[in-house]
N, C-alpha and C. Protein backbone atom coordinates (compact mmCIF):
# COMPACT_ATOMS: atom_id res chain seq x y z
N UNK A 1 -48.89 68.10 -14.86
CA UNK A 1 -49.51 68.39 -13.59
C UNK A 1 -49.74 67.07 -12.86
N UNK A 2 -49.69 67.20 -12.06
CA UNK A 2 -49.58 65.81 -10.81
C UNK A 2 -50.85 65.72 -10.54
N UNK A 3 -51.27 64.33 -10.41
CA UNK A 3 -52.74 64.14 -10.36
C UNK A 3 -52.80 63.77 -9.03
N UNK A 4 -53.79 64.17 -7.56
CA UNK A 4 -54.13 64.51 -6.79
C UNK A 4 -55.07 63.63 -6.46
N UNK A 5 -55.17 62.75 -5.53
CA UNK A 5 -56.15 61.34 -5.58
C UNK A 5 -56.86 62.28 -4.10
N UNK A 6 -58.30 62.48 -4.50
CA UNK A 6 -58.92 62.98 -3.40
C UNK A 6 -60.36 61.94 -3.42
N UNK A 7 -61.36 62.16 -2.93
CA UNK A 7 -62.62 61.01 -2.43
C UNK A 7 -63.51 61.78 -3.56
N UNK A 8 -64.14 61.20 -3.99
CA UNK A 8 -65.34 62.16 -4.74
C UNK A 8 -66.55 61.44 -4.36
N UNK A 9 -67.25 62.02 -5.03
CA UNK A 9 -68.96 61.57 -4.54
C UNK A 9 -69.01 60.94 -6.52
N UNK A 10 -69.62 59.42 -6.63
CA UNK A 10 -69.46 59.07 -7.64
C UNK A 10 -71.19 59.94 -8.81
N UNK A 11 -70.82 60.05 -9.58
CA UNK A 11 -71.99 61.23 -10.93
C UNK A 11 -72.77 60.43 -10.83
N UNK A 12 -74.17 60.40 -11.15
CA UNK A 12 -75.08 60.17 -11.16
C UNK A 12 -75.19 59.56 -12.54
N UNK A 13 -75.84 58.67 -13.37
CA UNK A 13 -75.41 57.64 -14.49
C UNK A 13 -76.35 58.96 -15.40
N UNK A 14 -77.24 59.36 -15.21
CA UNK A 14 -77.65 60.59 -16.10
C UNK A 14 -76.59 61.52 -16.41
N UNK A 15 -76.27 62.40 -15.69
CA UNK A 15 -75.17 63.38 -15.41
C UNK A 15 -73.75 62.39 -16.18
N UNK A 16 -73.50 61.85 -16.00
CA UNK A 16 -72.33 61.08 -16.85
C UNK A 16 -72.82 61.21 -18.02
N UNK A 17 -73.72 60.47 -18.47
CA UNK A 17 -73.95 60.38 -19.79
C UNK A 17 -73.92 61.86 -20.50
N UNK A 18 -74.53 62.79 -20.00
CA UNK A 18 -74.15 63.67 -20.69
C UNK A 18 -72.61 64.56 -20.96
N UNK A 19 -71.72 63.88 -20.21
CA UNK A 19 -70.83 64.43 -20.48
C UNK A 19 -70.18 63.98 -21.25
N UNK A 20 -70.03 62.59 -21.20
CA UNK A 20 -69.44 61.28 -22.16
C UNK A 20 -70.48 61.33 -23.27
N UNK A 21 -71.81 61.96 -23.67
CA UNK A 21 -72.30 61.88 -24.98
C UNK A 21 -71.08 63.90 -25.36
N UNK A 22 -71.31 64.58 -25.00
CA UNK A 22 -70.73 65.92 -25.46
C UNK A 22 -69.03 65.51 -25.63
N UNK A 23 -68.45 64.77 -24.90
CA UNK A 23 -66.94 64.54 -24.95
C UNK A 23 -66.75 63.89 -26.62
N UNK A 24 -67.87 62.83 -26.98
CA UNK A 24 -67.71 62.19 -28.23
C UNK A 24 -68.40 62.75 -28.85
N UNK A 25 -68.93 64.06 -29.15
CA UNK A 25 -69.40 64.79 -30.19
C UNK A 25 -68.29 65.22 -30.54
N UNK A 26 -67.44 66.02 -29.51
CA UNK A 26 -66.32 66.42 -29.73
C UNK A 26 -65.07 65.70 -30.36
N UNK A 27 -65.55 64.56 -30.18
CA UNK A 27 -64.14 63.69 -30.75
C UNK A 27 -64.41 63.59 -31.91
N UNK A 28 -65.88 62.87 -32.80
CA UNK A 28 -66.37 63.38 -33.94
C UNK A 28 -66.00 64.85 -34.40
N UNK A 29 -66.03 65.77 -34.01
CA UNK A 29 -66.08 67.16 -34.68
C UNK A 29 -64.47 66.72 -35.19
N UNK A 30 -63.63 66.47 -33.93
CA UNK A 30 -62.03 66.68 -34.31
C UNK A 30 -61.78 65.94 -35.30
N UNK A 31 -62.84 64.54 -35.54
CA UNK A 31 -62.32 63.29 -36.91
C UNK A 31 -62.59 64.42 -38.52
N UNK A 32 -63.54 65.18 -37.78
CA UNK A 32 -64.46 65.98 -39.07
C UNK A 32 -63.11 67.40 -39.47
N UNK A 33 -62.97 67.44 -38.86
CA UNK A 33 -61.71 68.49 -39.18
C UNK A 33 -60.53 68.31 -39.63
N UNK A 34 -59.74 67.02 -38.96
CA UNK A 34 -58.82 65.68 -39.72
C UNK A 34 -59.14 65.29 -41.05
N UNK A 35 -60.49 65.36 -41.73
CA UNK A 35 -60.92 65.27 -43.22
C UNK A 35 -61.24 66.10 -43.76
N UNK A 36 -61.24 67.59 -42.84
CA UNK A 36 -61.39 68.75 -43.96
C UNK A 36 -60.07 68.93 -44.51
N UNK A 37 -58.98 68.82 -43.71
CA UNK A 37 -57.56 69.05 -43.45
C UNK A 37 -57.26 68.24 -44.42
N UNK A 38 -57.76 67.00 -44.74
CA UNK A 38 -56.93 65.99 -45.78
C UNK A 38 -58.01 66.40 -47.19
N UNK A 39 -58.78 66.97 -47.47
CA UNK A 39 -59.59 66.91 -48.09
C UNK A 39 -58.95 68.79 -48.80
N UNK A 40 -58.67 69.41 -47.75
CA UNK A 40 -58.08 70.34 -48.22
C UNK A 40 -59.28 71.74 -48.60
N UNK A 41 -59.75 71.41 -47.17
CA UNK A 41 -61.19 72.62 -47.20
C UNK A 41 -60.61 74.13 -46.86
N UNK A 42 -61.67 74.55 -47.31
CA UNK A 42 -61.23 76.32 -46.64
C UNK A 42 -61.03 76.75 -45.54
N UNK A 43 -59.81 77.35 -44.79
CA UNK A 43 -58.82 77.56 -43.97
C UNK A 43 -60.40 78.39 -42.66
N UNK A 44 -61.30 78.94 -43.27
CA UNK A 44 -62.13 79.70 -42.66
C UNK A 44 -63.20 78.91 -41.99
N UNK A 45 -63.64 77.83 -42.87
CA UNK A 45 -64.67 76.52 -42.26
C UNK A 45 -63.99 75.93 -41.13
N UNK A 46 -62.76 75.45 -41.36
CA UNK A 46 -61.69 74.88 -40.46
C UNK A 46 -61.68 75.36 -39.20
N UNK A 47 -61.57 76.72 -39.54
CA UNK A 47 -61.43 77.38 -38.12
C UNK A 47 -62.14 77.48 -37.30
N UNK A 48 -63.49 77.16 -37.99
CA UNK A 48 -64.84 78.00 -37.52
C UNK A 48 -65.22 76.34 -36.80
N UNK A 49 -64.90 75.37 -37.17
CA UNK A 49 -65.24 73.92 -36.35
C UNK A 49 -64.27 74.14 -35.40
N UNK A 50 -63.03 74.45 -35.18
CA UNK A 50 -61.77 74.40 -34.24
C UNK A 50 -62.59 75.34 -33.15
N UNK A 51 -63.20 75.98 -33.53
CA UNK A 51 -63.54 77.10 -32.25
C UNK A 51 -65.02 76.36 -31.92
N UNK A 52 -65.69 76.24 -32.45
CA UNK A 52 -66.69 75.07 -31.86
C UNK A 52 -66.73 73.84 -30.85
N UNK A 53 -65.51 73.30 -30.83
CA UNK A 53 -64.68 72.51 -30.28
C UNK A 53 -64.20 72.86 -28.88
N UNK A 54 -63.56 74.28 -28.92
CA UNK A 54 -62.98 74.70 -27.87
C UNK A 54 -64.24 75.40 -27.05
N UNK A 55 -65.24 75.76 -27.81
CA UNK A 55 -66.71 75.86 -26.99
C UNK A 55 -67.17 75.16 -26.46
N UNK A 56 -67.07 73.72 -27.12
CA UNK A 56 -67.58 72.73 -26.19
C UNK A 56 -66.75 72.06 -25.11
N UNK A 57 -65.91 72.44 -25.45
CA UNK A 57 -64.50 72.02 -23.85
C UNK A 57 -65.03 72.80 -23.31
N UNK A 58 -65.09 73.78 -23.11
CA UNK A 58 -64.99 74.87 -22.26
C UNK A 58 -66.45 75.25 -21.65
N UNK A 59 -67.35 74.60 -22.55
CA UNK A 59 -68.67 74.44 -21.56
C UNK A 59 -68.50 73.05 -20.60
N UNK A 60 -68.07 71.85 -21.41
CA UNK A 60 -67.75 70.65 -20.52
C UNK A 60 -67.02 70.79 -19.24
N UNK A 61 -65.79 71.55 -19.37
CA UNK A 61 -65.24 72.03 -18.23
C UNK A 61 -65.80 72.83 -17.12
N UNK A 62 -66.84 73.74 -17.74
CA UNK A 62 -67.47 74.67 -16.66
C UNK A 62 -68.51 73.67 -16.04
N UNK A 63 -69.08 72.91 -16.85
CA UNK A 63 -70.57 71.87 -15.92
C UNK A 63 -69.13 70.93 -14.86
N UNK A 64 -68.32 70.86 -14.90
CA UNK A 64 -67.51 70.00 -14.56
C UNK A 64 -67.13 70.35 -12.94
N UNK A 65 -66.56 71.85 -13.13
CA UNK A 65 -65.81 72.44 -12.29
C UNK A 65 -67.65 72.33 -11.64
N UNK A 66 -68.53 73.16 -11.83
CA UNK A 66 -69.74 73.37 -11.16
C UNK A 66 -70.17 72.22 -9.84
N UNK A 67 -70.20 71.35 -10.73
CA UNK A 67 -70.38 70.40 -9.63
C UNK A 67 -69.38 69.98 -8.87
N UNK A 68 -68.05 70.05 -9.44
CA UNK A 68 -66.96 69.99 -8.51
C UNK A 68 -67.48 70.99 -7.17
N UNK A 69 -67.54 72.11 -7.25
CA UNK A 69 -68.08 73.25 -6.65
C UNK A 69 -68.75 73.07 -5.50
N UNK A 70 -70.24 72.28 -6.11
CA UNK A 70 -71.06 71.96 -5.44
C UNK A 70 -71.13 70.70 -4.54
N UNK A 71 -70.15 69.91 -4.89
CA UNK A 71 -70.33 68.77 -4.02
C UNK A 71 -68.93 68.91 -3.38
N UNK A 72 -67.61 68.29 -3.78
CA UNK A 72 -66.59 68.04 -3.49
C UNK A 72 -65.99 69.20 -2.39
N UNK A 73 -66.28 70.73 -3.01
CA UNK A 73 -65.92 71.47 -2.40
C UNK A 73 -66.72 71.77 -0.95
N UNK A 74 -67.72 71.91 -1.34
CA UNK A 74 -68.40 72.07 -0.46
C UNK A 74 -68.46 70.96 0.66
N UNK A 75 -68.13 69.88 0.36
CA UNK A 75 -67.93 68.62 1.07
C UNK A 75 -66.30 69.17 2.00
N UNK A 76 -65.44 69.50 1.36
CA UNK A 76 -64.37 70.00 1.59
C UNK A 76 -64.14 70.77 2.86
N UNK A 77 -65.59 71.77 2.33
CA UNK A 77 -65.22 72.93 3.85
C UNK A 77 -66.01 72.12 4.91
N UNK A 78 -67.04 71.42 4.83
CA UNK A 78 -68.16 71.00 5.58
C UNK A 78 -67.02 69.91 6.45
N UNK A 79 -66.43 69.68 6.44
CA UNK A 79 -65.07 68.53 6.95
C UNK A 79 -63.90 69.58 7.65
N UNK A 80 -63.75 70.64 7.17
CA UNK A 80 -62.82 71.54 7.63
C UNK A 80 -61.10 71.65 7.11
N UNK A 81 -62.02 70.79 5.49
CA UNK A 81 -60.44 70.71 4.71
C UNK A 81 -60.60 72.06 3.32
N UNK A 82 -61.34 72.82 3.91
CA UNK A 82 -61.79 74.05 2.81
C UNK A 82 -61.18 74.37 2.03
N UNK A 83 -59.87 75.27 3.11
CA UNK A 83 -58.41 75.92 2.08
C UNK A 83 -58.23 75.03 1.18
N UNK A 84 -57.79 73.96 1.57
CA UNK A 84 -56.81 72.91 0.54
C UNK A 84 -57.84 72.53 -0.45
N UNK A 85 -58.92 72.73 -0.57
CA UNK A 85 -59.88 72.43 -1.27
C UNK A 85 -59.63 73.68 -2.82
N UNK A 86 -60.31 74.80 -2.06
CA UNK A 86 -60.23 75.89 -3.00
C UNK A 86 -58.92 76.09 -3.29
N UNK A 87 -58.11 76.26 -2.70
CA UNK A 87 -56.42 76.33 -3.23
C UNK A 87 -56.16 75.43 -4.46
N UNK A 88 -56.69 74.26 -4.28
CA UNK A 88 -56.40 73.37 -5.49
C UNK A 88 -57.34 73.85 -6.66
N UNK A 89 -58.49 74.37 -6.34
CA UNK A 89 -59.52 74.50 -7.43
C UNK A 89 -59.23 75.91 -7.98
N UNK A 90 -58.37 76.51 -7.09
CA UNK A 90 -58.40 77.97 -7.70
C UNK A 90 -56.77 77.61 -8.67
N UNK A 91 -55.71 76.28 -8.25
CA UNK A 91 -54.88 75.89 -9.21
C UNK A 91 -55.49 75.72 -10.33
N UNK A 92 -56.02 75.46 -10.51
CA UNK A 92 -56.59 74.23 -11.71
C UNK A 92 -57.72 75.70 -12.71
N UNK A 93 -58.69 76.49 -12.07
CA UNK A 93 -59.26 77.04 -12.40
C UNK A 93 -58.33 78.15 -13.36
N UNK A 94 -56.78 78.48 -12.60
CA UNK A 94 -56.02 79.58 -13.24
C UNK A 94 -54.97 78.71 -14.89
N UNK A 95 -55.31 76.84 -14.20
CA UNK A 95 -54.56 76.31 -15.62
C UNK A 95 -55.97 76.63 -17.06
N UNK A 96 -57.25 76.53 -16.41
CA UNK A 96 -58.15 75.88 -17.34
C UNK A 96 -58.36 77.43 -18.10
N UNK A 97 -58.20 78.53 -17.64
CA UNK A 97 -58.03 79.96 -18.21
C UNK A 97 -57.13 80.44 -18.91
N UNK A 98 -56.26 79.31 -19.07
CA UNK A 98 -55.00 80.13 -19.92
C UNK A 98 -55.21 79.93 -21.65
């Protein structure tokens, strides 16, 4: 997918941090699953961290898109660049659902 250079409003150093502390929980979980895998744990524990994982993407992604939402977009229509706004977000919203 082609990356799309638009203006953003820069996160707030709170609001960052929490995403960059949840992004490296997640990278931990994936090291932790890389040593169940070599360690040769039960196929059911395994799974059950793999879907934990994809919970926490998928909450990271939703706080993500949210404020996308709330600022960018909304910045978007408030300028009178709306369509192209939501058109792209409703791209991206139909990749992050599959």
């Amino acid at each position: 997918m082609e990356e799309v250079k638009h203006m953003s409003r820069p996160r707030p150093d709170d609001e960052k941090q929490k995403i960059l502390n949840r992004l490296k929980r997640v990278e931990g979980q994936v090291r932790g699953i890389q040593t169940m895998v070599e360690e040769d744990r039960y196929c059911v524990d395994i799974l059950v961290q793999i879907s934990a994982i994809q919970s926490a993407l998928k909450n990271t992604g939703l706080t993500i898109t949210e404020r996308h939402m709330k600022h960018c977009v909304t910045d978007a229509i408030n300028s009178g660049d709306g369509d192209d706004s939501i058109e792209e977000l409703m791209a991206v919203l139909k990749q992050f659902s599959k």
